[in-house]
C-alpha atoms as a PDB file:
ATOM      1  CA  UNK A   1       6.293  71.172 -35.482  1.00  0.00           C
ATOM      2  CA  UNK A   2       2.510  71.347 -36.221  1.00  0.00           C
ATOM      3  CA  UNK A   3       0.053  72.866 -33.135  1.00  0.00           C
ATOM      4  CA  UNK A   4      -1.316  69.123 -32.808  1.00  0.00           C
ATOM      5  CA  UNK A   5       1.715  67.852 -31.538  1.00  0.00           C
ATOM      6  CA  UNK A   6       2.609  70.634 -28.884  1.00  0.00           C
ATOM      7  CA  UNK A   7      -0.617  69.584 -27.351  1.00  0.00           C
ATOM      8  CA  UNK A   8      -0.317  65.667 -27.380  1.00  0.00           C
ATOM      9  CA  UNK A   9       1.006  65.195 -24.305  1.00  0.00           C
ATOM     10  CA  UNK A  10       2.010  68.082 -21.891  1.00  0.00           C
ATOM     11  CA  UNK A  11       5.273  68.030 -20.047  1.00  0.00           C
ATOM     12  CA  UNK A  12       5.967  70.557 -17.647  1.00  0.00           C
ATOM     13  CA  UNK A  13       9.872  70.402 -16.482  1.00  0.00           C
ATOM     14  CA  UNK A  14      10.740  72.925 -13.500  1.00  0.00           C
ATOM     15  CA  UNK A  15      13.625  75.389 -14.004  1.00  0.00           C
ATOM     16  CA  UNK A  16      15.696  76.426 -10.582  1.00  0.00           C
ATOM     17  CA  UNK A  17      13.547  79.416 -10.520  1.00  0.00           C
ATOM     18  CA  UNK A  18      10.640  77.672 -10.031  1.00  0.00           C
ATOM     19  CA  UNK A  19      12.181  75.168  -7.411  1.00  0.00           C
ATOM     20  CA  UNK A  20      13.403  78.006  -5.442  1.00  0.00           C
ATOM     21  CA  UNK A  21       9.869  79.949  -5.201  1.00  0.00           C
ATOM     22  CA  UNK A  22       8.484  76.514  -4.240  1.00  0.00           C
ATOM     23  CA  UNK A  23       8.455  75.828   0.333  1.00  0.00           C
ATOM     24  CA  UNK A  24      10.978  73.676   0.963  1.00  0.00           C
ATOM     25  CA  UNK A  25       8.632  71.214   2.782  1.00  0.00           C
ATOM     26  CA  UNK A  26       6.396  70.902  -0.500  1.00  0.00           C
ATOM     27  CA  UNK A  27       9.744  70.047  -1.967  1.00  0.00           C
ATOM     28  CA  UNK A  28      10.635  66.985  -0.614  1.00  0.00           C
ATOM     29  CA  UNK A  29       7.194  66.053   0.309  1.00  0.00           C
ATOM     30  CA  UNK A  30       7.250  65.699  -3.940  1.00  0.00           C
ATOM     31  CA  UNK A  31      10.422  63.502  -3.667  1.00  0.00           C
ATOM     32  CA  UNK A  32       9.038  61.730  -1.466  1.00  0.00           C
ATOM     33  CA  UNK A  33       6.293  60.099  -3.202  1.00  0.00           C
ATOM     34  CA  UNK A  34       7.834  59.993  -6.500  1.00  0.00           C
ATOM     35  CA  UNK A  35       6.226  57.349  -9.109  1.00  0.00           C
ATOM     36  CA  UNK A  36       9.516  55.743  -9.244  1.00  0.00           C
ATOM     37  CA  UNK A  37       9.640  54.578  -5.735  1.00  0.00           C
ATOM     38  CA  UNK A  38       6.633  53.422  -5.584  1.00  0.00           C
ATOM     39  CA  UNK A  39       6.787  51.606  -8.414  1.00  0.00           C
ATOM     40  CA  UNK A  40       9.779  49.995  -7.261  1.00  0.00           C
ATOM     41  CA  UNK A  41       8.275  49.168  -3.814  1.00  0.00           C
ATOM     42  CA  UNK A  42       5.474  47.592  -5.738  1.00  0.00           C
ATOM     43  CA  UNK A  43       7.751  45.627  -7.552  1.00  0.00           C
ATOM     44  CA  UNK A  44       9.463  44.588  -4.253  1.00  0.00           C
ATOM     45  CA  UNK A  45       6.538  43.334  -2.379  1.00  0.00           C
ATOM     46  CA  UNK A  46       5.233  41.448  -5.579  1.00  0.00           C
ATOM     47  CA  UNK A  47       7.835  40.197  -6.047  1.00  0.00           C
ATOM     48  CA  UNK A  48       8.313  38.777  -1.996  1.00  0.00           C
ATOM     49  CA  UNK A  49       4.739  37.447  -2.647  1.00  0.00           C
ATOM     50  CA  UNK A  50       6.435  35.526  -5.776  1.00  0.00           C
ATOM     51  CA  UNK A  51       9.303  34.364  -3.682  1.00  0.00           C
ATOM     52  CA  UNK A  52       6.950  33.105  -0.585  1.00  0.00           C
ATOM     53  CA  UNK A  53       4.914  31.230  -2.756  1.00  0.00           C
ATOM     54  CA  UNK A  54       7.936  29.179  -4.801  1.00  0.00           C
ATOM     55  CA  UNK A  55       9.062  28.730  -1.223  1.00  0.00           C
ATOM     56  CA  UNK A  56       5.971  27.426   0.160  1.00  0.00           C
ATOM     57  CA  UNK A  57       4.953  24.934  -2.795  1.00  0.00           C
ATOM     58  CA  UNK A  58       8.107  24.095  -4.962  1.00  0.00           C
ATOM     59  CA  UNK A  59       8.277  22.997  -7.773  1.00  0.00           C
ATOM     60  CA  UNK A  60       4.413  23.013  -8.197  1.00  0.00           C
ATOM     61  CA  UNK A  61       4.755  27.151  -7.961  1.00  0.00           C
ATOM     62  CA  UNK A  62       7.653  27.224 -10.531  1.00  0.00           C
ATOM     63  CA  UNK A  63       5.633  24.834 -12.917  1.00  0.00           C
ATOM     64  CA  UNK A  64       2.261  26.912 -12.686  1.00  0.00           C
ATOM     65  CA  UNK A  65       4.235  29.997 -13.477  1.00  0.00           C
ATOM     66  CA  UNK A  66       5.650  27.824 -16.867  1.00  0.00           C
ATOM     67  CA  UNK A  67       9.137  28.130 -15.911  1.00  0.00           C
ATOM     68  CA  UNK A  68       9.685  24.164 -16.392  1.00  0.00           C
ATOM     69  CA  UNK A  69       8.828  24.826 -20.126  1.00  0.00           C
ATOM     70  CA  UNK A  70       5.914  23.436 -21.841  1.00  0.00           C
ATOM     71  CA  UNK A  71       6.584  19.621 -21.362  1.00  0.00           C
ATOM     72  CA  UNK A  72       3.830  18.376 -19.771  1.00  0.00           C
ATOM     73  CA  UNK A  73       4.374  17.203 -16.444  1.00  0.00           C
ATOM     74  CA  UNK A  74       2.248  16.163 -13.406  1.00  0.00           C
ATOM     75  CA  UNK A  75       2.874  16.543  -9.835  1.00  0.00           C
ATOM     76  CA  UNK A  76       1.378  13.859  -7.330  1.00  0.00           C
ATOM     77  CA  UNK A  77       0.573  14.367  -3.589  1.00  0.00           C
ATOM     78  CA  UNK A  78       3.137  14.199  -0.971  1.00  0.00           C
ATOM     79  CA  UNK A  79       2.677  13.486   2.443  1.00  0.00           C
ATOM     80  CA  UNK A  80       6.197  14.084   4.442  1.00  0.00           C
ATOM     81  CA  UNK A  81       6.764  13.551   7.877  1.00  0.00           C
ATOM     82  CA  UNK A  82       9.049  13.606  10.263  1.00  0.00           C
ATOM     83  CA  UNK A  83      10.028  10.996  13.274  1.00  0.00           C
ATOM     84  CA  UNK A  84      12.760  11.161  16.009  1.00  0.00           C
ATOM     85  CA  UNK A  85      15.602   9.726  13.865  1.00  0.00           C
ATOM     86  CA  UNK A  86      13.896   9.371  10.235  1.00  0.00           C
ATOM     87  CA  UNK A  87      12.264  11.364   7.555  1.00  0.00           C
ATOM     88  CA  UNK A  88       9.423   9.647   5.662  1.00  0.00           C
ATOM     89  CA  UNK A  89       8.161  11.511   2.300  1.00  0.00           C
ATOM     90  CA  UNK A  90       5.251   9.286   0.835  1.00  0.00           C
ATOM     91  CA  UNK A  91       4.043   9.902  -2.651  1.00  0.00           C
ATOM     92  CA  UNK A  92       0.533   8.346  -4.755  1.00  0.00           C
ATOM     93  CA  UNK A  93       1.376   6.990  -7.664  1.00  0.00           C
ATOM     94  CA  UNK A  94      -1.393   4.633  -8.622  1.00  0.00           C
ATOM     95  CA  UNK A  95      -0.478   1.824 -11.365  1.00  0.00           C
ATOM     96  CA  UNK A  96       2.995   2.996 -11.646  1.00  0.00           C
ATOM     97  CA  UNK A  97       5.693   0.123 -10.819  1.00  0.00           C
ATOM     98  CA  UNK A  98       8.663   0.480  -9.215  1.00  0.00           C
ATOM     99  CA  UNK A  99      10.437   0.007 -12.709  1.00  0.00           C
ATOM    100  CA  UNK A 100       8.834   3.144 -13.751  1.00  0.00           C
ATOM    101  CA  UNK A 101      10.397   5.476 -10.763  1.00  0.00           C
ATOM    102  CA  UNK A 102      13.236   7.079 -10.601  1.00  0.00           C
ATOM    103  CA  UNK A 103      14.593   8.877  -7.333  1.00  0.00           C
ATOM    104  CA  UNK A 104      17.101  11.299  -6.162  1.00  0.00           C
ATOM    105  CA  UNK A 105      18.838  12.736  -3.387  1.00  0.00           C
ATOM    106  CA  UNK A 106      20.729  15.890  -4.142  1.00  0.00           C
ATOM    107  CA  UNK A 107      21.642  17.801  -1.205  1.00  0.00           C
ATOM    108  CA  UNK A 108      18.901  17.831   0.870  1.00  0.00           C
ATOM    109  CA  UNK A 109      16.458  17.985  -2.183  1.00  0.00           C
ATOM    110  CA  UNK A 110      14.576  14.470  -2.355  1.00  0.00           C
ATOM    111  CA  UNK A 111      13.322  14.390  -6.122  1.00  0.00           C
ATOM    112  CA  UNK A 112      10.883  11.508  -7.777  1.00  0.00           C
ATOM    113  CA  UNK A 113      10.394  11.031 -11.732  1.00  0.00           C
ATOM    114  CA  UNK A 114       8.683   9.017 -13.936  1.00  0.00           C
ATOM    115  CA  UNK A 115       5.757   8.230 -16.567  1.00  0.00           C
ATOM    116  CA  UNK A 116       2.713   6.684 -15.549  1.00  0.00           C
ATOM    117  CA  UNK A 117       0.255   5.393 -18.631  1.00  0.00           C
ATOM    118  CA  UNK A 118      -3.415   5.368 -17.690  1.00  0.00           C
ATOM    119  CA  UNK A 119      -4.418   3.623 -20.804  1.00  0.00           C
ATOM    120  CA  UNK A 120      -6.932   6.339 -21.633  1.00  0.00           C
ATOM    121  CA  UNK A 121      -5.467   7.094 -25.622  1.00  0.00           C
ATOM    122  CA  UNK A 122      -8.374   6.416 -27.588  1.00  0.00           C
ATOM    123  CA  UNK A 123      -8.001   3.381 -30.047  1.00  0.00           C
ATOM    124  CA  UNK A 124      -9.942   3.218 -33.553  1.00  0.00           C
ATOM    125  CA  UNK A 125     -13.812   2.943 -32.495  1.00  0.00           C
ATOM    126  CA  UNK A 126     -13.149   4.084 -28.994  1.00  0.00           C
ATOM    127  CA  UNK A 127     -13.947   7.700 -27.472  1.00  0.00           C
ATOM    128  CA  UNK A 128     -12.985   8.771 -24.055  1.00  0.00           C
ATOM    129  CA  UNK A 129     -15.705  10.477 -22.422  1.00  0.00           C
ATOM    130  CA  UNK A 130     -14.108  11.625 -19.102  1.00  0.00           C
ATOM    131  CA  UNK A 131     -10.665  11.462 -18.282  1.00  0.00           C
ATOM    132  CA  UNK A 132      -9.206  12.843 -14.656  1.00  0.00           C
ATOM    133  CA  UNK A 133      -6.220  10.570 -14.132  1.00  0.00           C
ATOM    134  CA  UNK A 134      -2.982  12.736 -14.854  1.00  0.00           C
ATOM    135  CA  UNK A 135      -0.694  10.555 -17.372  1.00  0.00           C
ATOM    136  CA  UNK A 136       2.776  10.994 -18.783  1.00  0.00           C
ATOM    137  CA  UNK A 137       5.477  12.211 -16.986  1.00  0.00           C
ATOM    138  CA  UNK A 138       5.656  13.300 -14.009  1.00  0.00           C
ATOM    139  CA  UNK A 139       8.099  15.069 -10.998  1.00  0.00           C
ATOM    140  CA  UNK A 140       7.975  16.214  -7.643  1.00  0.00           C
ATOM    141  CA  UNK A 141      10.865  17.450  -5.550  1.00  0.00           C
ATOM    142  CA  UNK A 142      10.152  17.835  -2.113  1.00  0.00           C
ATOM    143  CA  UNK A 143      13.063  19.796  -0.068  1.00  0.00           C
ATOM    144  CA  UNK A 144      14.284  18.028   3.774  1.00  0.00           C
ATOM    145  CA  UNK A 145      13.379  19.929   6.725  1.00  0.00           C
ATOM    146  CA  UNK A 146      16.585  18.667   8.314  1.00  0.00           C
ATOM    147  CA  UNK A 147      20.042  17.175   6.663  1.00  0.00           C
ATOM    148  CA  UNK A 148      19.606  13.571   6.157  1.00  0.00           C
ATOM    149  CA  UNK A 149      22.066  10.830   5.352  1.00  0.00           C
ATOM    150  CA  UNK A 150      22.771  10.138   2.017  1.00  0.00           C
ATOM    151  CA  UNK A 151      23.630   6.900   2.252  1.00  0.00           C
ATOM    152  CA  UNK A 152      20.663   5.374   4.499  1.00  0.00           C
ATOM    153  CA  UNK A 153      17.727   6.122   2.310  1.00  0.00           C
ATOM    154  CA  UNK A 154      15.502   3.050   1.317  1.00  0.00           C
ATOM    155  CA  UNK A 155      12.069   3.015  -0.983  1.00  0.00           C
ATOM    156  CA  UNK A 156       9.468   0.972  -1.001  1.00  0.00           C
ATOM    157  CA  UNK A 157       5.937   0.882  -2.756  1.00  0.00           C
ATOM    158  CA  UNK A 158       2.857  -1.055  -1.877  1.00  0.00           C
ATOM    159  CA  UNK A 159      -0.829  -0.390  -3.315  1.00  0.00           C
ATOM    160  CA  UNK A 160      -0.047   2.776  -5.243  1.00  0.00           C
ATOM    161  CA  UNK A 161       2.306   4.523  -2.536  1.00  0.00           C
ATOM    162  CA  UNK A 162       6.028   4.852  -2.939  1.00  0.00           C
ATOM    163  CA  UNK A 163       7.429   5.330   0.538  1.00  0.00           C
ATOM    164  CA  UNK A 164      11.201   6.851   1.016  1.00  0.00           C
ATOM    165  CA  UNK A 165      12.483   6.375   3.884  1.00  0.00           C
ATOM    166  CA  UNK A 166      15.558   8.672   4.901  1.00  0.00           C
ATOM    167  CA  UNK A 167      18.038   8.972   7.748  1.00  0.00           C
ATOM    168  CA  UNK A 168      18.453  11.762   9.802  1.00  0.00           C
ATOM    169  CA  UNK A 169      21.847  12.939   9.868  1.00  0.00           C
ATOM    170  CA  UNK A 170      23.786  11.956  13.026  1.00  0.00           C
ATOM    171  CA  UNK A 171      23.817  15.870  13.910  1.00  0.00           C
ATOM    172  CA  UNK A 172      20.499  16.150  13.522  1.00  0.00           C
ATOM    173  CA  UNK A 173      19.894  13.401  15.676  1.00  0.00           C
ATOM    174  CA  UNK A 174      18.372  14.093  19.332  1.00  0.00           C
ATOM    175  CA  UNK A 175      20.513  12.887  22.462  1.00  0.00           C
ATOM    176  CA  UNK A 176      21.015  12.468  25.856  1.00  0.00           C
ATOM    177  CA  UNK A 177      23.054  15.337  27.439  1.00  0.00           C
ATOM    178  CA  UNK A 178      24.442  14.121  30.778  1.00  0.00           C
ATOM    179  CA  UNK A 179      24.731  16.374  33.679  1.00  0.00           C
ATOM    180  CA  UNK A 180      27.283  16.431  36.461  1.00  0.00           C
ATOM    181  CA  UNK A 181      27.029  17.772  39.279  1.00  0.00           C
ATOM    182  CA  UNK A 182      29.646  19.060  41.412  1.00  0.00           C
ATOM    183  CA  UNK A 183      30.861  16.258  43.024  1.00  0.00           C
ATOM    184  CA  UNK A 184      31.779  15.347  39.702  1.00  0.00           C
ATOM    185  CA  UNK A 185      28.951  12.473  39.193  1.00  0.00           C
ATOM    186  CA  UNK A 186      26.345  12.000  36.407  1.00  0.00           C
ATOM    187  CA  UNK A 187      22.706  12.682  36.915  1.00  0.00           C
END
């Protein structure tokens, strides 16, 4: 080996001499704060960050971080809202007809696809100077925040806004809890 190597990069390993002439506190105050673990607690808490934001926006997280692919796809706005015995997820999709939507219930996982065409492709002796409408394809799936019944969902759309309409599930329903009392007659 040449002299330039040997002083590259220094590595000093400890023998069990030197581990016994070292205090035992400064010992395990070493282990302690190894690189290791704090790379791997690092790693952990990015990684919760990760996990609370695909939580928090869906699909939308999973599709900024390009883990639908490279297809491009467009997500529209959502507005979802709950009543006593319903669920009502409403989504803008201007100049798309119902013939151009499809939707599904998996679980409790409402999802909406389709294409919507804008008409802004430039024909010969045209030029598009600003273009903010999304076109193509797009997808949203928007998770329950209670079971619903899948077999009393209804859509609808009027002036640009598809409107699902979904069923609470009879257990999810609220009711009435009657209350004897002890003569053995309901409150």
């Amino acid at each position: 080996m040449s002299t330039a190597d040997n002083q590259a990069d220094p590595v000093h390993v400890s023998t069990e001499e030197e581990a016994v002439e070292q205090p035992q506190a400064e010992q395990s105050k070493k282990s302690d704060t190894s690189g290791a673990h704090n790379s791997i607690e690092r790693l952990r808490s990015e990684f919760d960050k990760l996990l609370g934001v695909a939580v928090e926006q869906g699909e939308r997280a999973l599709d900024k971080l390009g883990i639908f692919g490279n297809e491009a796809v467009w997500i529209p706005r959502v507005d979802l809202l709950e009543l006593e015995e319903q669920v009502q997820v409403s989504f803008d999709l201007p100049g798309v007809t119902a013939e151009e939507i499809d939707i599904t219930l998996a679980g409790n996982m409402l999802t909406l696809t389709g294409t919507r065409n804008t008409g802004a492709i430039p024909k010969t002796g045209q030029t598009v100077r600003m273009s903010e409408r999304p076109s193509g394809q797009f997808r949203r799936s928007v998770p329950m925040p209670v079971a619903v019944d899948p077999e009393r969902v209804s859509a609808a759309v009027q002036n640009g806004v598809v409107t699902v309409t979904l069923e609470k599930s009879p257990t999810e329903k609220p009711r009435q809890i009657p209350i004897k009392t002890a003569s053995g007659a309901g409150a």
